[in-house]
PDB file of N, CA and C in Angstrom:
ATOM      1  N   UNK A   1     141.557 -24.392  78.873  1.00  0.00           N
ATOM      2  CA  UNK A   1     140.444 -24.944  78.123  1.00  0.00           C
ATOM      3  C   UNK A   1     139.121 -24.749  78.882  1.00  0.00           C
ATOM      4  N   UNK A   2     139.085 -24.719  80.128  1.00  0.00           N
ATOM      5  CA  UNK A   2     138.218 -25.055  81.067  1.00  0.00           C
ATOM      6  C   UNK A   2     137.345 -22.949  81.098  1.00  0.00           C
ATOM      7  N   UNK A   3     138.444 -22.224  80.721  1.00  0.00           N
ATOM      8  CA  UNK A   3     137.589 -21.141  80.322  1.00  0.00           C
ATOM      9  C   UNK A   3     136.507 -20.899  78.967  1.00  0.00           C
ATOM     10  N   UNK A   4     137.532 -21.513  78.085  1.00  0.00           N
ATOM     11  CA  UNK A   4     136.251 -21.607  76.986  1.00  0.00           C
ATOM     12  C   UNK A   4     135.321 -22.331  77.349  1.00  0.00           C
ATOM     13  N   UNK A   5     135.355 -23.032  77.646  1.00  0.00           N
ATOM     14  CA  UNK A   5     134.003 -24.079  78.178  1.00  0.00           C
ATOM     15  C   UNK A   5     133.120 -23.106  78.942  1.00  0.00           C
ATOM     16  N   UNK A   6     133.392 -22.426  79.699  1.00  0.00           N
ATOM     17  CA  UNK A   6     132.324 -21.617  81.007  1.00  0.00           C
ATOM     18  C   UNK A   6     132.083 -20.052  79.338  1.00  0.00           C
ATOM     19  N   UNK A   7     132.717 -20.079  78.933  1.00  0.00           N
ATOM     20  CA  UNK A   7     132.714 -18.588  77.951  1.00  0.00           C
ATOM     21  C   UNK A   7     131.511 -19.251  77.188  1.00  0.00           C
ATOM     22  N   UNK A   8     131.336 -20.204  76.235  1.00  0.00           N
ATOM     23  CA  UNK A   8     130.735 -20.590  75.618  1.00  0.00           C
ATOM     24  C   UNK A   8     129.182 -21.285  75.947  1.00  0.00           C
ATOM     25  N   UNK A   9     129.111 -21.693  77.304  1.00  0.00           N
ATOM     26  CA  UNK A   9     127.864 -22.132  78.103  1.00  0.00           C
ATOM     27  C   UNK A   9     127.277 -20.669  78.283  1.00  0.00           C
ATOM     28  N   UNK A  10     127.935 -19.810  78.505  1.00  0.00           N
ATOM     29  CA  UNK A  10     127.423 -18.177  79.062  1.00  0.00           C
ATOM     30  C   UNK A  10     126.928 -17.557  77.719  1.00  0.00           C
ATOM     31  N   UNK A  11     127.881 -18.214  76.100  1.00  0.00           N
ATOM     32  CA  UNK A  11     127.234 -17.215  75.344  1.00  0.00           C
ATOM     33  C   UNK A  11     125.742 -17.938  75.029  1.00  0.00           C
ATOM     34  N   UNK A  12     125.914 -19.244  75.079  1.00  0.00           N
ATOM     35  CA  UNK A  12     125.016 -20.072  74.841  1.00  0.00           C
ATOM     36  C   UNK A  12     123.739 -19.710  75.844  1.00  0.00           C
ATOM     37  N   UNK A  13     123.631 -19.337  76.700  1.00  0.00           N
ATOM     38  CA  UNK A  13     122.984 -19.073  77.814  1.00  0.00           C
ATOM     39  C   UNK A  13     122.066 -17.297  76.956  1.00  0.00           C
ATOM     40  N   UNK A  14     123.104 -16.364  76.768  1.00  0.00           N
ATOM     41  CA  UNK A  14     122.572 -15.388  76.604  1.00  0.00           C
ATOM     42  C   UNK A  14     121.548 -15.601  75.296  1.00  0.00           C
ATOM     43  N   UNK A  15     122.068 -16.103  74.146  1.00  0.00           N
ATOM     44  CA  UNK A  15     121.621 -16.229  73.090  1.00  0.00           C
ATOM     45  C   UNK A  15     120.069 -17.284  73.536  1.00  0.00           C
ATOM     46  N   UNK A  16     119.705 -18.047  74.617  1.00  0.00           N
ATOM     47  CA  UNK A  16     118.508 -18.398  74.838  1.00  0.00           C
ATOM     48  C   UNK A  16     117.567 -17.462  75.318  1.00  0.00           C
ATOM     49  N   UNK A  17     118.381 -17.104  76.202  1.00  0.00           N
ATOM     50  CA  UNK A  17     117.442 -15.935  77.258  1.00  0.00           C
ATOM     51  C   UNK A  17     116.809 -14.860  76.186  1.00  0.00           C
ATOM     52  N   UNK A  18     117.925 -14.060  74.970  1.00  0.00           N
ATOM     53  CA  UNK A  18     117.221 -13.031  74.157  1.00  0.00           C
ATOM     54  C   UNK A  18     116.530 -13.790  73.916  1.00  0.00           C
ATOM     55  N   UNK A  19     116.632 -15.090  72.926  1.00  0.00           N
ATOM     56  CA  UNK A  19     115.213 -15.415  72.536  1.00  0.00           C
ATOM     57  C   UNK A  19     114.137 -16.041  72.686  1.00  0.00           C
ATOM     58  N   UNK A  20     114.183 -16.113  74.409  1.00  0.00           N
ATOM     59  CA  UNK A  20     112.760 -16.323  75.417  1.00  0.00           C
ATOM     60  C   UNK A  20     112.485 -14.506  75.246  1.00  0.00           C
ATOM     61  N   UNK A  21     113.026 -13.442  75.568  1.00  0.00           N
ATOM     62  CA  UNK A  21     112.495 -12.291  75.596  1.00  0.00           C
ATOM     63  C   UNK A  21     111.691 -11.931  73.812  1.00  0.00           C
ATOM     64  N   UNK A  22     112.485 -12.284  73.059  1.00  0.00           N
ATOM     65  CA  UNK A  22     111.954 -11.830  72.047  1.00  0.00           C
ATOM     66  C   UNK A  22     110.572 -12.716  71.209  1.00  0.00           C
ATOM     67  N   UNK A  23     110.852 -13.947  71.688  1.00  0.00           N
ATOM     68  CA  UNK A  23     109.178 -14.902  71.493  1.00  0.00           C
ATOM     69  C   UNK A  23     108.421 -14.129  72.462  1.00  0.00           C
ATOM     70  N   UNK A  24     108.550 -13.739  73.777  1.00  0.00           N
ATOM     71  CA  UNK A  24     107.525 -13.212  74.486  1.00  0.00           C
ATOM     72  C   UNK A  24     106.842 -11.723  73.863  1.00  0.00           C
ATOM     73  N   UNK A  25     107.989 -10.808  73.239  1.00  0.00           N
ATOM     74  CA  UNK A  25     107.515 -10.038  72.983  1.00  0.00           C
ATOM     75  C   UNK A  25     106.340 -10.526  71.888  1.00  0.00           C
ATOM     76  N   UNK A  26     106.666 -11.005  71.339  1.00  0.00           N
ATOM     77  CA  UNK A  26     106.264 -11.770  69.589  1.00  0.00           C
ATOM     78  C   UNK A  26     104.424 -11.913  70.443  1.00  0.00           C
ATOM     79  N   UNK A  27     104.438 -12.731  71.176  1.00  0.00           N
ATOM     80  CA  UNK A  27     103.423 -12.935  71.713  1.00  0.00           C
ATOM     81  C   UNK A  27     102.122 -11.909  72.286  1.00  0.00           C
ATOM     82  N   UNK A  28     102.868 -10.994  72.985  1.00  0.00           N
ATOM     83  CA  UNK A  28     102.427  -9.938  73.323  1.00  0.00           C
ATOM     84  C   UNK A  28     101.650  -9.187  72.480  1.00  0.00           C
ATOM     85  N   UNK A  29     102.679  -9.106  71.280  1.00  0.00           N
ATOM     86  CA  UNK A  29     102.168  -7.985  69.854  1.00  0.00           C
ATOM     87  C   UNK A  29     101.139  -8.744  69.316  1.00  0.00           C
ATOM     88  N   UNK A  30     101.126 -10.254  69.317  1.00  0.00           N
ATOM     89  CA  UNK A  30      99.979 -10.741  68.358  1.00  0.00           C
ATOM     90  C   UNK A  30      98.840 -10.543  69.117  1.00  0.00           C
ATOM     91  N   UNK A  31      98.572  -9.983  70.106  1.00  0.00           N
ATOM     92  CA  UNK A  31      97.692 -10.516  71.262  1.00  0.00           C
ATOM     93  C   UNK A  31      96.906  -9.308  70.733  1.00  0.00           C
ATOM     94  N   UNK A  32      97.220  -8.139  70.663  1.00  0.00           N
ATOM     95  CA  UNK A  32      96.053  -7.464  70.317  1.00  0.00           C
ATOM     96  C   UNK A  32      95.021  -7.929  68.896  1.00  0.00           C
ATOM     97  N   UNK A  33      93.972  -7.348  69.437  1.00  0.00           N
ATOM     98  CA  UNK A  33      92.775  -7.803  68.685  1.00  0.00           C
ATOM     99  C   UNK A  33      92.688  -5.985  67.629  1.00  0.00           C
ATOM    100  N   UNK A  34      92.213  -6.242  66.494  1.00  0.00           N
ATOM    101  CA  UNK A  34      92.440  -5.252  65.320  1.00  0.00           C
ATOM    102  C   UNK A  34      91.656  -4.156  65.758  1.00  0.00           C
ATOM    103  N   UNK A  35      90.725  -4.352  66.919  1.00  0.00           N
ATOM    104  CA  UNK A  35      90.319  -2.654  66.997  1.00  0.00           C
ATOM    105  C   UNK A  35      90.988  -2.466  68.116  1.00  0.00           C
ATOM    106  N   UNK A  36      92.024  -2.854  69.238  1.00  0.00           N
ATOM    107  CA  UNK A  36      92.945  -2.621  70.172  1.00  0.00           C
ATOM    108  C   UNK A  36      94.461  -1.500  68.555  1.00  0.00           C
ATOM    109  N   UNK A  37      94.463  -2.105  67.981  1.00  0.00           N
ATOM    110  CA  UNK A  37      95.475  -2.175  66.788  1.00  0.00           C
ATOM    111  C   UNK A  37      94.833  -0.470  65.991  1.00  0.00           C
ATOM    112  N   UNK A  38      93.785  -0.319  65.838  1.00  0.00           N
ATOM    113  CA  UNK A  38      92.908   0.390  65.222  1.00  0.00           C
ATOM    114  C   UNK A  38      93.155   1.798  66.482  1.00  0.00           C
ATOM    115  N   UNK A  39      92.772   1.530  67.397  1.00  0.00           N
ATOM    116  CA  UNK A  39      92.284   3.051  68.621  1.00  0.00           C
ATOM    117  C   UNK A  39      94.005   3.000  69.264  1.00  0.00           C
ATOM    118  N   UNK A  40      95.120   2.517  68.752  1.00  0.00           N
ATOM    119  CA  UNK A  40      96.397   2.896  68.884  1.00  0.00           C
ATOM    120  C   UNK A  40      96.635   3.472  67.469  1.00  0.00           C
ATOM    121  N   UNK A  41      96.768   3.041  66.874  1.00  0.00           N
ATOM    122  CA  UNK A  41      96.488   4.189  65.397  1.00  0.00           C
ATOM    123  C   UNK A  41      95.997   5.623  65.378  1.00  0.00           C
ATOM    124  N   UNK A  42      94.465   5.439  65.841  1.00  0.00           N
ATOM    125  CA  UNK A  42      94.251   6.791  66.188  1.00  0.00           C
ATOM    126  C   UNK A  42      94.350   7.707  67.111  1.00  0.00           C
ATOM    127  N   UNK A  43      95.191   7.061  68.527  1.00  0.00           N
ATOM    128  CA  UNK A  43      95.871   7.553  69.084  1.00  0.00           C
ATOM    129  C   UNK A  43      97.147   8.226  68.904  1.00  0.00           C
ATOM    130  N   UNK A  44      97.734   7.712  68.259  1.00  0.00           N
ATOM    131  CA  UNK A  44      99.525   8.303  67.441  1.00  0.00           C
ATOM    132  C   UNK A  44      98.720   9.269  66.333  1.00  0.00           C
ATOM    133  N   UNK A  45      98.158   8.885  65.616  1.00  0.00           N
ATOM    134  CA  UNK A  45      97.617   9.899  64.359  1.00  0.00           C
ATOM    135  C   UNK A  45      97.075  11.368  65.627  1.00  0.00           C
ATOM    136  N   UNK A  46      96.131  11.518  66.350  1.00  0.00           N
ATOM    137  CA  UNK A  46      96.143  12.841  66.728  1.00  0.00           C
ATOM    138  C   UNK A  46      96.964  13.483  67.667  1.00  0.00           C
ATOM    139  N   UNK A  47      97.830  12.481  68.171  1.00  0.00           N
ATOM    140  CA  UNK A  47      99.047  13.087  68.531  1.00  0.00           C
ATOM    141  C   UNK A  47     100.039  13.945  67.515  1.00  0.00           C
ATOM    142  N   UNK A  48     100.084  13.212  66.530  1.00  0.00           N
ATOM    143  CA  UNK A  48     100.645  13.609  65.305  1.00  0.00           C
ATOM    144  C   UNK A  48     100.406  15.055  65.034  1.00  0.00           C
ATOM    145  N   UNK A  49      98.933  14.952  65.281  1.00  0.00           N
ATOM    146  CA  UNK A  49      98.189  16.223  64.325  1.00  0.00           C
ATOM    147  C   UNK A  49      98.508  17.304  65.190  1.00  0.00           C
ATOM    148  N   UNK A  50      98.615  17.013  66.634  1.00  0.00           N
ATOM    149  CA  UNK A  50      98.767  18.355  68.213  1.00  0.00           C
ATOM    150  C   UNK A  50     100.037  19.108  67.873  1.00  0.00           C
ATOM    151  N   UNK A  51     101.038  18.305  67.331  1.00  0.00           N
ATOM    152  CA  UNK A  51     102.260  18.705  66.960  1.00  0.00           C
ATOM    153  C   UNK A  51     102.347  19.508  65.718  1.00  0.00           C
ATOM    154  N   UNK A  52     102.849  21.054  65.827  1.00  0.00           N
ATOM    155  CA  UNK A  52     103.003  21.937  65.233  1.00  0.00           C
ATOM    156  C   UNK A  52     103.714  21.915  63.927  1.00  0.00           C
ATOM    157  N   UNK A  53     103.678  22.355  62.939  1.00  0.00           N
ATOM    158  CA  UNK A  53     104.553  21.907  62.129  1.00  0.00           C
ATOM    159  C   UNK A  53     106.064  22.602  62.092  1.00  0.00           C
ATOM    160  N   UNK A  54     106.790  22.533  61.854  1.00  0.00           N
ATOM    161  CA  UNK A  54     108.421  23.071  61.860  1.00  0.00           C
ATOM    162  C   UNK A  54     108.179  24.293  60.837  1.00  0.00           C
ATOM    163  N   UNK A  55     109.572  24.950  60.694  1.00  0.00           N
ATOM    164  CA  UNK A  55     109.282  26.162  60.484  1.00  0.00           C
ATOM    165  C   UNK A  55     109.748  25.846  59.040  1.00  0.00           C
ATOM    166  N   UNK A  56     109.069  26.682  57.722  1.00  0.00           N
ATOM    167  CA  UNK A  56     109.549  25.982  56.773  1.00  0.00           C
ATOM    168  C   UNK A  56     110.975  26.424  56.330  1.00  0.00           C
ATOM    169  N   UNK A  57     111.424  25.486  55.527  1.00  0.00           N
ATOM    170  CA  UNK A  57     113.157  25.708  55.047  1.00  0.00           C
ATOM    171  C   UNK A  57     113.187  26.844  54.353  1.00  0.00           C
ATOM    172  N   UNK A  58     114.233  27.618  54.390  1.00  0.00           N
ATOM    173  CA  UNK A  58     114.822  28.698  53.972  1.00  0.00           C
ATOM    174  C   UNK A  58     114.661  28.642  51.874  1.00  0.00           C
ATOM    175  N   UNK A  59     114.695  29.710  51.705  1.00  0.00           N
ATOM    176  CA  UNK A  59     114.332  29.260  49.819  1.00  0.00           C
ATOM    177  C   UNK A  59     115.810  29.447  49.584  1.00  0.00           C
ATOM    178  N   UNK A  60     116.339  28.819  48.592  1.00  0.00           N
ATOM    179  CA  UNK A  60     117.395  28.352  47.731  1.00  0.00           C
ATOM    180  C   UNK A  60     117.883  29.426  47.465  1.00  0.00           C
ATOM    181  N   UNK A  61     119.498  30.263  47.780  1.00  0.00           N
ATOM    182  CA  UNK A  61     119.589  31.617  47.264  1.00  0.00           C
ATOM    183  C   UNK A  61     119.850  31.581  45.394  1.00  0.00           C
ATOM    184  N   UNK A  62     119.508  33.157  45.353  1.00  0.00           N
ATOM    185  CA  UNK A  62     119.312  33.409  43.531  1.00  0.00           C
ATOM    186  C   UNK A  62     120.331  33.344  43.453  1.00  0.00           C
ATOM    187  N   UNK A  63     120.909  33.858  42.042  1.00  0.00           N
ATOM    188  CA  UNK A  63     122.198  34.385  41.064  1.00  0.00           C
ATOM    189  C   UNK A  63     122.303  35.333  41.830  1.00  0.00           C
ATOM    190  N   UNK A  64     121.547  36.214  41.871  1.00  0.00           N
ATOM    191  CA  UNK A  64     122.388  37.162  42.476  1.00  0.00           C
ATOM    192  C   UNK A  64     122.969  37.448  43.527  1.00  0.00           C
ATOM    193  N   UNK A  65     121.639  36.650  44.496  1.00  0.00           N
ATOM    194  CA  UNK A  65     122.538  36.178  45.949  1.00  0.00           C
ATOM    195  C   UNK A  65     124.050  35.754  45.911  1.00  0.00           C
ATOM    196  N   UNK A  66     124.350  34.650  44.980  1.00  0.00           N
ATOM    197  CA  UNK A  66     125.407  34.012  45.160  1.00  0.00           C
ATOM    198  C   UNK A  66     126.522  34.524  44.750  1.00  0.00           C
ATOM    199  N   UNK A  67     125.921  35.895  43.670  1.00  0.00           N
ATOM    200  CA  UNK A  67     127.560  36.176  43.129  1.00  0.00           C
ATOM    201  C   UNK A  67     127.773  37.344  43.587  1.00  0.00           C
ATOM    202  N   UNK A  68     126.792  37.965  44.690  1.00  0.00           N
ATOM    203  CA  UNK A  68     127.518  39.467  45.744  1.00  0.00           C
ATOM    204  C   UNK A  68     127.979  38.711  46.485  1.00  0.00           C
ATOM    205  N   UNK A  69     128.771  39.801  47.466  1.00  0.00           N
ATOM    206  CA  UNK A  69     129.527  39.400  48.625  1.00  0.00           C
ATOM    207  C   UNK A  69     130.782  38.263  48.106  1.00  0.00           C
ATOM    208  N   UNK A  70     131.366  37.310  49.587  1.00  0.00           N
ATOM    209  CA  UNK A  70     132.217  36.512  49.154  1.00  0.00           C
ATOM    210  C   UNK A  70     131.906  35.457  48.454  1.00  0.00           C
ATOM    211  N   UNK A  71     130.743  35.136  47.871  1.00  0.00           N
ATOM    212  CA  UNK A  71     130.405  33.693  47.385  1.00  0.00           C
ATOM    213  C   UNK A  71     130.580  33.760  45.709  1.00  0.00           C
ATOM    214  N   UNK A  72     130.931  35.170  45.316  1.00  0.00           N
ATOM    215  CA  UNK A  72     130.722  35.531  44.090  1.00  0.00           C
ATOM    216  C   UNK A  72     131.947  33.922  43.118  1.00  0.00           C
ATOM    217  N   UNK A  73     132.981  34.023  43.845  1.00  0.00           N
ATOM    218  CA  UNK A  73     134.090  33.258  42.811  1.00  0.00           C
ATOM    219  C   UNK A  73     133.601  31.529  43.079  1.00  0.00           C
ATOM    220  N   UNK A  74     132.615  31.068  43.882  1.00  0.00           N
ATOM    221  CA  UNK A  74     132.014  29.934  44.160  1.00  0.00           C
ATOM    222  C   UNK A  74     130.770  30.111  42.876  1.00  0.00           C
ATOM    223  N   UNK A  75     130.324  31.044  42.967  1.00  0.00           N
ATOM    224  CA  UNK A  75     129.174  31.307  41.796  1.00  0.00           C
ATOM    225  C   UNK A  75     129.951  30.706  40.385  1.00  0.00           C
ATOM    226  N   UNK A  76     130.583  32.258  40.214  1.00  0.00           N
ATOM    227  CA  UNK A  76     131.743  31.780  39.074  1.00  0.00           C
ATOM    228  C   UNK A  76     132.365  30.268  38.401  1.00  0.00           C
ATOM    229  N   UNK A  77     132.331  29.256  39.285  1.00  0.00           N
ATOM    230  CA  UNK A  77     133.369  28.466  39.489  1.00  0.00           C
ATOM    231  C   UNK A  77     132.207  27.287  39.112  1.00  0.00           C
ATOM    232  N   UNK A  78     130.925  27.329  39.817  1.00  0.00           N
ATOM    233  CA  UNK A  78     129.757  26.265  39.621  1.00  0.00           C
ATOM    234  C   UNK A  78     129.089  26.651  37.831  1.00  0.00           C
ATOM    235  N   UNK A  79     129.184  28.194  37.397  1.00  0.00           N
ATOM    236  CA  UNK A  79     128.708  28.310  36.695  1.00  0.00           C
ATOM    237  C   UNK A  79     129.627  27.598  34.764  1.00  0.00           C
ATOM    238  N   UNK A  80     130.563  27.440  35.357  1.00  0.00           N
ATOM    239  CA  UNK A  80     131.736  27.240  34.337  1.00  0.00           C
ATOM    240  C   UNK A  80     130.836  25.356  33.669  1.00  0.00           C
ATOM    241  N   UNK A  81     131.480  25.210  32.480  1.00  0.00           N
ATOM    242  CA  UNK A  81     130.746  23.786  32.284  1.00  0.00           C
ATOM    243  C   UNK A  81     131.677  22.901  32.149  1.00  0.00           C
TER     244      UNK A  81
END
């Protein structure tokens, strides 16, 4: 018995401690003032913009793509109703 007792003070224990960490955070975040809030905004936004864009996606193959080669009986098979 005397283990549940020490198991349960410990979970009891953790479950305070997260939420001394997570009021502190809470605190932290309110603390900025809206143009602190504002010039982090436009900090991430032209970071954003430095970053290149990806290469664009491949286009969707045609009919005809799909029914040369081996894909032809997959063509066949999607085209059925």
């Amino acid at each position: 018995m005397r283990v549940w007792k020490v198991l349960g003070l410990a979970g009891l224990a953790g479950v305070a401690a997260t939420g001394a960490v997570l009021a502190r955070n809470e605190r932290q975040r309110r603390a900025y003032t809206p143009d602190d809030v504002r010039a982090r905004l436009h900090e991430r936004h032209e970071a954003l913009e430095a970053v290149p864009d990806p290469a664009p996606e491949p286009a969707a193959p045609t009919a005809a793509e799909l029914t040369a080669g081996r894909t032809h009986r997959l063509a066949r098979v999607l085209r059925r109703p």
